[in-house]
Protein backbone atom coordinates (compact mmCIF):
# COMPACT_ATOMS: atom_id res chain seq x y z
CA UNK A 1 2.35 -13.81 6.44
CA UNK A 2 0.40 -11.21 5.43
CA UNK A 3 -0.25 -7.63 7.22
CA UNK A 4 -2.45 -4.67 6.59
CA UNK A 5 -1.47 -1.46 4.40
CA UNK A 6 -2.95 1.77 5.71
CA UNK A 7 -1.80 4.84 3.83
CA UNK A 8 -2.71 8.71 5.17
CA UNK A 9 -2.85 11.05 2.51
CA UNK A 10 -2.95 14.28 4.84
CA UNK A 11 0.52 12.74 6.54
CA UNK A 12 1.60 11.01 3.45
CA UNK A 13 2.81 8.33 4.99
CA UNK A 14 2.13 4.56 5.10
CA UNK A 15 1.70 1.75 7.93
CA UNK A 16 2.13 -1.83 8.12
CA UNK A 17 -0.25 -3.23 11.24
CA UNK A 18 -0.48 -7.11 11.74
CA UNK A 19 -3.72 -6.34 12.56
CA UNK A 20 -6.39 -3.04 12.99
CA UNK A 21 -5.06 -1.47 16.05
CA UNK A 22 -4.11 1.52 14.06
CA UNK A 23 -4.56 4.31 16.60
CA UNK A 24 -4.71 7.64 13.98
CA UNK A 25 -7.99 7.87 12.24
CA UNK A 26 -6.16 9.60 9.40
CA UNK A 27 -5.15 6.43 8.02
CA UNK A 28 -7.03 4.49 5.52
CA UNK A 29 -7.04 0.80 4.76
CA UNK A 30 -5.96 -0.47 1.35
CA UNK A 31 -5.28 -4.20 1.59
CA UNK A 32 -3.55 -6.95 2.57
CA UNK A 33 0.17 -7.52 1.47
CA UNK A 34 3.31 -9.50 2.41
CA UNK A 35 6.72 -7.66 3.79
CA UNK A 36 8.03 -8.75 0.32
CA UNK A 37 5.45 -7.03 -1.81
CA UNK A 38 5.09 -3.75 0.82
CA UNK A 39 8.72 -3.36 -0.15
CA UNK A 40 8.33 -3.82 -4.13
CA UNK A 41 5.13 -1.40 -4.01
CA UNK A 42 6.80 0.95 -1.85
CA UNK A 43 9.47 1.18 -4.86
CA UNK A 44 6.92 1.19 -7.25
CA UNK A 45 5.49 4.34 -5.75
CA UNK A 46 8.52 6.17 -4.94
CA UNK A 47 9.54 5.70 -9.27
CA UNK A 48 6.43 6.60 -10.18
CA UNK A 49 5.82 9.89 -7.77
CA UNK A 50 9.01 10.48 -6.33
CA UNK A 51 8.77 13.22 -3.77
CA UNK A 52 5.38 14.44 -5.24
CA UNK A 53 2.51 14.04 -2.87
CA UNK A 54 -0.03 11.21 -3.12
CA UNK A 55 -3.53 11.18 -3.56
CA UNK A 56 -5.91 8.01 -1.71
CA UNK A 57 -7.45 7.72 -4.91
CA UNK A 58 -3.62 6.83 -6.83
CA UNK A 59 -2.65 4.93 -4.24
CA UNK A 60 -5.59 2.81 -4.21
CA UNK A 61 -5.81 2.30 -7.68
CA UNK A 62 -1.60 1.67 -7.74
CA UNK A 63 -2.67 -1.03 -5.51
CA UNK A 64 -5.10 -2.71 -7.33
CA UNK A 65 -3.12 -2.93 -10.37
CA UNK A 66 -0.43 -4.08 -8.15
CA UNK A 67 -2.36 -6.54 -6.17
CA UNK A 68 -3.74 -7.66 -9.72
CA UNK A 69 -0.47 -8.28 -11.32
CA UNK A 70 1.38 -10.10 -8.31
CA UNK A 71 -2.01 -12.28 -8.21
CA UNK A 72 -1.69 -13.13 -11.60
CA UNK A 73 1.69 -14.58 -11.34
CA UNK A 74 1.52 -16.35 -8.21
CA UNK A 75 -1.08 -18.71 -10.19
CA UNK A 76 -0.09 -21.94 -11.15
């Protein structure tokens, strides 16, 4: 099942919603991703940034690549 990433980059936190009901305008959509993979790219982020704060822009395009990647390989 897949949910809805938000991310606020004035907070610096993220959200999972199962659907838009959001209720902080601060908070940006990114995309689409399973509990599984909201886990790995929360990793991913935390190696690659640590405790340093997090642009929209980086994590947007950190999700792409992600989203691309885990795409790829769930082809057959």
């Amino acid at each position: 099942m897949t949910k809805r990433f938000y991310y606020s980059e004035e907070k610096q936190k993220v959200s999972l919603k199962n659907d838009h009901s959001i209720n902080d305008d601060k908070f940006e959509y990114i995309g689409l991703v399973t509990v599984n993979e909201f886990n790995l790219l929360l990793d991913i982020l935390f190696v690659k940034y640590g405790d340093d704060d997090i642009s929209l822009e980086n994590i947007e395009k950190c999700f792409g690549d992600f989203r691309t990647y885990i795409d790829k390989l769930k082809k057959k």
